[in-house]
Protein backbone atom coordinates (compact mmCIF):
# COMPACT_ATOMS: atom_id res chain seq x y z
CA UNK A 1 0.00 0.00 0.00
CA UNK A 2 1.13 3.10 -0.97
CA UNK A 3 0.53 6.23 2.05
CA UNK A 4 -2.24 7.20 1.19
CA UNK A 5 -3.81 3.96 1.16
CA UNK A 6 -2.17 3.35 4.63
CA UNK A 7 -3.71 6.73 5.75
CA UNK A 8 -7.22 5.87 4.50
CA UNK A 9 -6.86 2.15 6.29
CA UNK A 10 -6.25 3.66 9.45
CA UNK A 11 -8.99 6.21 9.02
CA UNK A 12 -11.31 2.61 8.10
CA UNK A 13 -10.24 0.54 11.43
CA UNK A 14 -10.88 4.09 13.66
CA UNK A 15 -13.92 4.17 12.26
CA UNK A 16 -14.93 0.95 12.66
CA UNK A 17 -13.33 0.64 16.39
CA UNK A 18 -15.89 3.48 17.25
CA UNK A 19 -18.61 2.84 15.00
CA UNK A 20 -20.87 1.34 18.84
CA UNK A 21 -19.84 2.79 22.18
CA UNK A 22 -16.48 1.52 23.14
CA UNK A 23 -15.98 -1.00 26.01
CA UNK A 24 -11.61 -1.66 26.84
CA UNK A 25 -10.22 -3.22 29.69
CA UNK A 26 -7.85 -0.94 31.43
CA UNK A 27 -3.93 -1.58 31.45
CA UNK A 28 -2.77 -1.66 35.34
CA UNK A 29 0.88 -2.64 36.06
CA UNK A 30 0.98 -5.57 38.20
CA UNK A 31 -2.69 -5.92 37.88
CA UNK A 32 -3.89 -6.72 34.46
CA UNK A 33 -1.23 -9.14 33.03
CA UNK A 34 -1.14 -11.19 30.59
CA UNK A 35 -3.17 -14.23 32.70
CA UNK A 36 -5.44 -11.56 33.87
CA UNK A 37 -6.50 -10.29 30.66
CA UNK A 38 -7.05 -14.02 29.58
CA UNK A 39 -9.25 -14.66 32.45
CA UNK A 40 -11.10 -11.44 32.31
CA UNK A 41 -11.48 -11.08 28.45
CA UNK A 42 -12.71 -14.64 28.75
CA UNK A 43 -15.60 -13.87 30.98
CA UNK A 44 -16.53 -10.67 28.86
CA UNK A 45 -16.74 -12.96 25.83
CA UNK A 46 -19.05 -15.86 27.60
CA UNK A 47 -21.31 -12.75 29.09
CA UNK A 48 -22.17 -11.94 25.35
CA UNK A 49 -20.76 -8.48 26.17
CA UNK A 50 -16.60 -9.06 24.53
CA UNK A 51 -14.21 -6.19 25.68
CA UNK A 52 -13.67 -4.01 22.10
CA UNK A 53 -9.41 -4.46 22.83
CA UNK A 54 -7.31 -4.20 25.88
CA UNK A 55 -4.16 -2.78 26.62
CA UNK A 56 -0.98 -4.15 28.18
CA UNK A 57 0.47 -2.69 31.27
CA UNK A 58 2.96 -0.36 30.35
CA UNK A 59 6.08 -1.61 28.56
CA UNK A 60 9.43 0.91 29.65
CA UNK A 61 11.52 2.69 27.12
CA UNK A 62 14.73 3.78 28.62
CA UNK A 63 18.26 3.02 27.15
CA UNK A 64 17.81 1.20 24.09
CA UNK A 65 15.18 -0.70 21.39
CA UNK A 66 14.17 -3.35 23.41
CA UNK A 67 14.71 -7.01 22.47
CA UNK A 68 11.85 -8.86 21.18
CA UNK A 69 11.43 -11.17 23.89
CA UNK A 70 10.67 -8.35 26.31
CA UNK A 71 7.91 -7.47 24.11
CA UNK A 72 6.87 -11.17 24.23
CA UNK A 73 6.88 -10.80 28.00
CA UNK A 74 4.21 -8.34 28.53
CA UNK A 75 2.39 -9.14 25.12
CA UNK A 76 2.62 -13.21 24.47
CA UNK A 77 -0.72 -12.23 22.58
CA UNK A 78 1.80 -10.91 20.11
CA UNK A 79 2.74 -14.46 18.71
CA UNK A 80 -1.42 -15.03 18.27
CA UNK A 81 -2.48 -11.94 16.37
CA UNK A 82 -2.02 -10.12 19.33
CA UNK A 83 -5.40 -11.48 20.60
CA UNK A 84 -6.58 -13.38 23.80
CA UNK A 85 -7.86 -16.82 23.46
CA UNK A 86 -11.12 -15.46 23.40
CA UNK A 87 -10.16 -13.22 20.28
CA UNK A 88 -9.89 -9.67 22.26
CA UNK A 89 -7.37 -7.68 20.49
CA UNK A 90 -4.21 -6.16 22.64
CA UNK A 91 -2.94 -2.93 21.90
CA UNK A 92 0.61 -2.13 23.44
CA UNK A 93 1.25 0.44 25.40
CA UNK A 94 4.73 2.24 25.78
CA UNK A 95 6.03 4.69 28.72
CA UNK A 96 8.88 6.73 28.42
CA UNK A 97 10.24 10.11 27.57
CA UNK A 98 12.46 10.44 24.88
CA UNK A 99 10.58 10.97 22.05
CA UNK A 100 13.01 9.24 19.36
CA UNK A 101 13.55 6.11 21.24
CA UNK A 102 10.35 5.85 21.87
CA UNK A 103 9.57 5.81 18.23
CA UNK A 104 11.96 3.32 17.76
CA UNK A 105 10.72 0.73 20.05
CA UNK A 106 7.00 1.19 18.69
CA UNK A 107 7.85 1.02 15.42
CA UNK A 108 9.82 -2.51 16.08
CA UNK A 109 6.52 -3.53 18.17
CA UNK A 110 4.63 -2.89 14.97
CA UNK A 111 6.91 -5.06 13.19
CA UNK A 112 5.75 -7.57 15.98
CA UNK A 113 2.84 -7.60 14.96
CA UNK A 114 0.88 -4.81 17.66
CA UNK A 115 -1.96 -3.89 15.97
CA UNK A 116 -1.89 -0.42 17.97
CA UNK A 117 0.30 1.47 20.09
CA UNK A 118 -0.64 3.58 23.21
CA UNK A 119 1.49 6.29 25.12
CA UNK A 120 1.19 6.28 28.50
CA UNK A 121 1.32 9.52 30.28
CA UNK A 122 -0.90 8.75 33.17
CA UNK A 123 1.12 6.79 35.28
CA UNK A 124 0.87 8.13 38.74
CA UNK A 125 3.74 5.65 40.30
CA UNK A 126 6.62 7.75 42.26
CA UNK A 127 9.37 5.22 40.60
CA UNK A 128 8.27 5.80 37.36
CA UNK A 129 7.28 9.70 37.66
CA UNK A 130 10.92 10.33 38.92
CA UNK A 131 12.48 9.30 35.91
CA UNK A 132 10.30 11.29 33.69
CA UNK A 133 7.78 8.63 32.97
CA UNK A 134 3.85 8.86 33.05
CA UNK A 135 1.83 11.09 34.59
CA UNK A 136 4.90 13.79 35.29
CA UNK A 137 4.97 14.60 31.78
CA UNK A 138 1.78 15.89 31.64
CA UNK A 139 3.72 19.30 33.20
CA UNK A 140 5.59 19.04 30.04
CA UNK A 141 3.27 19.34 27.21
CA UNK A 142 5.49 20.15 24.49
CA UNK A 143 7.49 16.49 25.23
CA UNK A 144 4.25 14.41 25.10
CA UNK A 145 3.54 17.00 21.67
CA UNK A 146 7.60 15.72 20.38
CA UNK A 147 6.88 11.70 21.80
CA UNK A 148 3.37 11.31 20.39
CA UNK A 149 4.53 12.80 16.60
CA UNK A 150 7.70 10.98 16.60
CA UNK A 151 6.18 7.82 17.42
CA UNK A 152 3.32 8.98 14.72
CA UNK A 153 6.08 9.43 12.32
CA UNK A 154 8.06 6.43 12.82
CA UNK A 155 5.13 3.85 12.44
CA UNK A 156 3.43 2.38 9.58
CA UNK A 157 0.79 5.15 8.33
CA UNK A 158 -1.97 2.67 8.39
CA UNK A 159 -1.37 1.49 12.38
CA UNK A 160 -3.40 3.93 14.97
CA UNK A 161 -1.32 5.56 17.80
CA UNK A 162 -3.01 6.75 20.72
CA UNK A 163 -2.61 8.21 24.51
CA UNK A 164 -3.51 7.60 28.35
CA UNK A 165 -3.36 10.69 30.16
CA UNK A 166 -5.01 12.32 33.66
CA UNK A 167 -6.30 15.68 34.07
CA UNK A 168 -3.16 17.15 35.05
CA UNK A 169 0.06 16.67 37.21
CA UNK A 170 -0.39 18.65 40.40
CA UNK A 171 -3.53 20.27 38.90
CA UNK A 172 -5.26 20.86 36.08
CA UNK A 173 -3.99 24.00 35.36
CA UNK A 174 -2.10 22.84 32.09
CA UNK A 175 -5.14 21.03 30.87
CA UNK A 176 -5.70 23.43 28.13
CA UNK A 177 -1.51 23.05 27.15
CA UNK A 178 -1.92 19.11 27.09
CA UNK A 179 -5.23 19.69 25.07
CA UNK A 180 -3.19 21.96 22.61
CA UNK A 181 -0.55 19.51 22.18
CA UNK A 182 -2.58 16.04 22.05
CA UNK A 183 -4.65 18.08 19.24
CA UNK A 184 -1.35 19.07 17.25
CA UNK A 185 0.30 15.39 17.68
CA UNK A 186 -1.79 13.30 15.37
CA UNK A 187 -3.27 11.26 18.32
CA UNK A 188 -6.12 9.08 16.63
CA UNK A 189 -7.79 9.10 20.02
CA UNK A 190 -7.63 9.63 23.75
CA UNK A 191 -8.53 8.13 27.05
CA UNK A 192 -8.69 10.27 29.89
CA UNK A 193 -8.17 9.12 33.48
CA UNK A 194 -10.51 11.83 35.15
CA UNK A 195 -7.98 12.46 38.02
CA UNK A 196 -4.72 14.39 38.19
CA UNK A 197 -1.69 12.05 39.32
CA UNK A 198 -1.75 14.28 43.08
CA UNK A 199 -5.44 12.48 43.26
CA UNK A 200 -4.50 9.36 42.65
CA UNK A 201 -7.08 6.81 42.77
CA UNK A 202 -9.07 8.93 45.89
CA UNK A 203 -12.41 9.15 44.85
CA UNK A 204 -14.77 10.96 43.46
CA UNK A 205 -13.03 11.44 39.56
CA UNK A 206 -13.49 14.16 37.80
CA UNK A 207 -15.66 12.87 35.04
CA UNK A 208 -16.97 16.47 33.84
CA UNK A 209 -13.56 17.70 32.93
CA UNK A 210 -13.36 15.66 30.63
CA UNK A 211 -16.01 17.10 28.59
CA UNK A 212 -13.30 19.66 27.39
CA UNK A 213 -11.50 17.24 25.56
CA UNK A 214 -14.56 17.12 23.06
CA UNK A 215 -13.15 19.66 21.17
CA UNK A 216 -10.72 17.23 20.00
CA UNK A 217 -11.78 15.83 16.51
CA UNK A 218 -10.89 12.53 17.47
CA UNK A 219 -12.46 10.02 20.10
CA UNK A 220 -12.33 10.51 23.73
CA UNK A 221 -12.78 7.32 26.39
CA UNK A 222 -13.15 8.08 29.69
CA UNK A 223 -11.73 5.74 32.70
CA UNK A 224 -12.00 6.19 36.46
CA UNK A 225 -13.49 5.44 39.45
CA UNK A 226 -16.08 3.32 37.76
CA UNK A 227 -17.63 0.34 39.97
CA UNK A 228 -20.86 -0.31 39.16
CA UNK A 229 -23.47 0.33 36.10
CA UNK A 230 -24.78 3.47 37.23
CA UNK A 231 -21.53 4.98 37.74
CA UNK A 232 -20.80 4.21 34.33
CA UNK A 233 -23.93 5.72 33.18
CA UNK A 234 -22.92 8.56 35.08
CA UNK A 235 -19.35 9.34 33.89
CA UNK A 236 -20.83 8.85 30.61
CA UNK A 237 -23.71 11.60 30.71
CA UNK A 238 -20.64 14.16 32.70
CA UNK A 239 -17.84 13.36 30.37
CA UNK A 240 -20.36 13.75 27.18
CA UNK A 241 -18.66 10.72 25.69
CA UNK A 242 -20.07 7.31 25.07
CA UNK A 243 -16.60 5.36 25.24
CA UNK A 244 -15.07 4.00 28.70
CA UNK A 245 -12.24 2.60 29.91
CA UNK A 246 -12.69 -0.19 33.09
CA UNK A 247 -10.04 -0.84 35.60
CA UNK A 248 -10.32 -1.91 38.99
CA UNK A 249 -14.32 -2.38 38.85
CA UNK A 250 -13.49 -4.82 36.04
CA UNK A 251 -11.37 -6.66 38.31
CA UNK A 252 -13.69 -6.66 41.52
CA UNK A 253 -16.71 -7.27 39.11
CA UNK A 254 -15.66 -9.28 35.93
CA UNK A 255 -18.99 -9.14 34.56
CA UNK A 256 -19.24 -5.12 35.00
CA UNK A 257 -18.72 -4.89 30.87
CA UNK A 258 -21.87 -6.61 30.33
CA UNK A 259 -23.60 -4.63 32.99
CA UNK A 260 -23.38 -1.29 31.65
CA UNK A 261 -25.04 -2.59 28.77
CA UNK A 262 -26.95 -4.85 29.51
CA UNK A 263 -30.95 -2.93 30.32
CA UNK A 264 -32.26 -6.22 31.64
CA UNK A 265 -29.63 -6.28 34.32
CA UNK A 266 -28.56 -3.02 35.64
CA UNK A 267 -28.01 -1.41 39.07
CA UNK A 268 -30.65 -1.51 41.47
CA UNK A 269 -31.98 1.99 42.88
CA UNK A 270 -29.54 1.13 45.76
CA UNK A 271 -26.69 1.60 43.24
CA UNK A 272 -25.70 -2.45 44.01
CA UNK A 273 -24.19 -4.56 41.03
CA UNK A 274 -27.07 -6.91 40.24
CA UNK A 275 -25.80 -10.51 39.73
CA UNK A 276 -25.03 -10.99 36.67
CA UNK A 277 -21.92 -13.95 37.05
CA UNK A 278 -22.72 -15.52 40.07
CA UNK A 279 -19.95 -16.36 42.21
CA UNK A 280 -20.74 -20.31 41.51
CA UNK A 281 -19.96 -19.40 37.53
CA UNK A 282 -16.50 -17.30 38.59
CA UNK A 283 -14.86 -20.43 40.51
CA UNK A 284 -13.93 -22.22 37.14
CA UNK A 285 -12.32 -19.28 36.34
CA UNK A 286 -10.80 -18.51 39.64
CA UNK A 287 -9.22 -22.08 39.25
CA UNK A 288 -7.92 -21.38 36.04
CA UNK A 289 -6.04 -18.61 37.15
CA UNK A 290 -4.17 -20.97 40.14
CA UNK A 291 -3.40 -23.32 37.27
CA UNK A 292 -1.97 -20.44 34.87
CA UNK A 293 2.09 -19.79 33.82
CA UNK A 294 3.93 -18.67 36.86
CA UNK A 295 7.73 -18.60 37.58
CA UNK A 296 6.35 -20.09 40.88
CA UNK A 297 3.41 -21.30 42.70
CA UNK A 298 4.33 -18.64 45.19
CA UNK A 299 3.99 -15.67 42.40
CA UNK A 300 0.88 -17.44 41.48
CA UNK A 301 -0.77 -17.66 44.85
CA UNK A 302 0.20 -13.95 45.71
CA UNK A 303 -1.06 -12.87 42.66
CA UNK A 304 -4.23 -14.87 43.02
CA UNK A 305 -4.70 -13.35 46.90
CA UNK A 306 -4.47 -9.77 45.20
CA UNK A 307 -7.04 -10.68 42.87
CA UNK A 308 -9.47 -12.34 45.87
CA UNK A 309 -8.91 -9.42 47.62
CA UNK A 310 -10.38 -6.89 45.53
CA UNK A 311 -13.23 -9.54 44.82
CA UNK A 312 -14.26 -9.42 47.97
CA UNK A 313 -15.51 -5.94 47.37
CA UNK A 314 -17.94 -7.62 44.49
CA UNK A 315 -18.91 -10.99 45.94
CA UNK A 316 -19.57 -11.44 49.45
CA UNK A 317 -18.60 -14.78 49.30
CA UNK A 318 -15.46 -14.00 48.18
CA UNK A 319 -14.75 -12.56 51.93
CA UNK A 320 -15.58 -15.75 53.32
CA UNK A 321 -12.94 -17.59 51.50
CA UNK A 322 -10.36 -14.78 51.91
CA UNK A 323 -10.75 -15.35 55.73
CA UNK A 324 -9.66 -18.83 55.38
CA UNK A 325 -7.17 -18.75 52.74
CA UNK A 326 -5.06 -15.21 54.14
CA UNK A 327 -1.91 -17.40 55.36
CA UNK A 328 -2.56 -19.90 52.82
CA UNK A 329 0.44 -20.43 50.62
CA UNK A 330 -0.36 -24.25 49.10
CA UNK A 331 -2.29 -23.85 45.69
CA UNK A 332 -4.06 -27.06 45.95
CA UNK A 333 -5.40 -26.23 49.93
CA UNK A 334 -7.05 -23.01 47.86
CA UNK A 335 -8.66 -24.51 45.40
CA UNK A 336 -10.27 -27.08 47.63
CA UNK A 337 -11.39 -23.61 49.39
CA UNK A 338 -13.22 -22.41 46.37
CA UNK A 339 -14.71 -25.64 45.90
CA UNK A 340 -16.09 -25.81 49.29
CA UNK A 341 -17.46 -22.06 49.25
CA UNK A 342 -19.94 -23.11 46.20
CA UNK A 343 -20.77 -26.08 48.34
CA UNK A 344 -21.57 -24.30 51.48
């Protein structure tokens, strides 16, 4: 294909990726890994409600192009069409500051096979933020302008870049500055994390400021502090948009995805997730994640306790078996433990 057929292919697949309201699963560094987004994507696809594409915790850009097998790490999806098992596309997502290496590295993940790359500026993590990574480059506007055009540049024409940010750094005072230079980039969209990185994850979010973005003649997804249907009915009407991003609700309520549109089975006037995977139907998949790729059983159990943990704001069960299984470190003594709570 010659450019301009490249530039009118990407132009098709935006199009087409926002042709319904958008539905992603949120990328969350220690959180949504590769087994995760298996697990999750899975359960989105059986609820009749599949996530429209993920994308991978950050991957960081510092020295050097990175080998491919790092790549391979944090996106194994890449050597299956960069797809789940269930068929959810993965789009990777890149953190760092220098604009040019930056561009190299996505451009050799396109050759990879990504089907997208993101740039994460919304990071909030002190580690990362003091080495000029994620959300501390939002107070630096005219570097996310340089790293979003390079990596715009260095890519194949027809392959869609886009960017993660918060409201602001500190503030939002510089929300019209990171406005200016998302606009001027050649972003093909935006999701906004409707905090600044001094916010964190302290509720509420800041769903109305997003509405600014609007202006933007591209797509905007909003992502935040959404837990249950009507929140995400909500953040929708305030941020004027129709697309979301879902992070840690996803996680504490797999089946949130097919909540928010699903009319039969929305919130209750109490503003309580009805029950739409019981927590009978999320064992299986609870036991598939004990059984996943590990270095270790002891990386897999921890992992699997962080995951019960936030469950246990979703599924009151969930609490019971947390209670017995705190100390637990043998995989098979958990498992057993899940079996039993369906029993009881």
């Amino acid at each position: 294909m010659n450019n301009s057929q490249q530039l009118q292919t990407r132009q098709n697949t935006i199009n087409q990726l926002f042709a319904a309201p958008v539905r992603l699963l949120a990328p969350m560094e220690g959180l949504t890994d590769p087994l995760m987004r298996q697990i999750l994507t899975q359960i989105a696809s059986d609820l009749g409600r599949p996530y429209d594409w993920s994308v991978s915790e950050f991957i960081r850009i510092t020295q050097h192009i990175l080998p491919a097998h790092v790549f391979y790490k944090y996106v194994p999806e890449l050597h299956h069409d960069a797809k789940t098992a269930s068929g959810t596309p993965i789009h990777v997502q890149i953190l760092g500051s220098e604009a040019q290496l930056m561009a190299e590295n996505a451009a050799y993940a396109c050759e990879l096979g990504a089907p997208a790359i993101d740039i994460n500026f919304g990071c909030p993590a002190k580690t990362v933020n003091s080495h000029r990574g994620g959300s501390v480059l939002l107070d630096e506007p005219e570097t996310m302008y340089q790293i979003i055009s390079a990596v715009r540049q260095a890519i194949p024409a027809h392959i869609p870049v886009s960017a993660k940010i918060r409201l602001g750094y500190t503030d939002t005072s510089r929300m019209d500055d990171i406005r200016g230079a998302i606009n001027d980039s050649g972003a093909d969209w935006l999701t906004i994390h409707a905090r600044t990185k001094t916010q964190g994850y302290k509720p509420p979010a800041y769903w109305d400021k997003i509405q600014s973005f609007n202006a933007l003649d591209i797509p905007v997804i909003a992502n935040g502090e959404i837990w249950t249907a009507a929140q995400a009915n909500e953040c929708m009407t305030q941020a004027s948009t129709p697309h979301l991003m879902l992070g840690r609700g996803a996680v504490t309520r797999p089946d949130l995805v097919a909540q928010v549109d699903n009319d039969t089975e929305k919130n209750t006037d109490s503003g309580e997730n009805t029950a739409t995977l019981l927590w009978q139907d999320l064992i299986a998949h609870q036991i598939k994640f004990l059984e996943g790729e590990a270095k270790n059983d002891v990386v897999l159990v921890g992992r699997y306790k962080q995951w019960l943990g936030m469950l246990t704001k979703g599924y009151f069960e969930a609490q019971t078996v947390w209670e017995g299984i705190k100390r637990e470190k043998n995989k098979a003594v958990i498992i057993s433990a899940l079996q039993a709570s369906v029993r009881d």
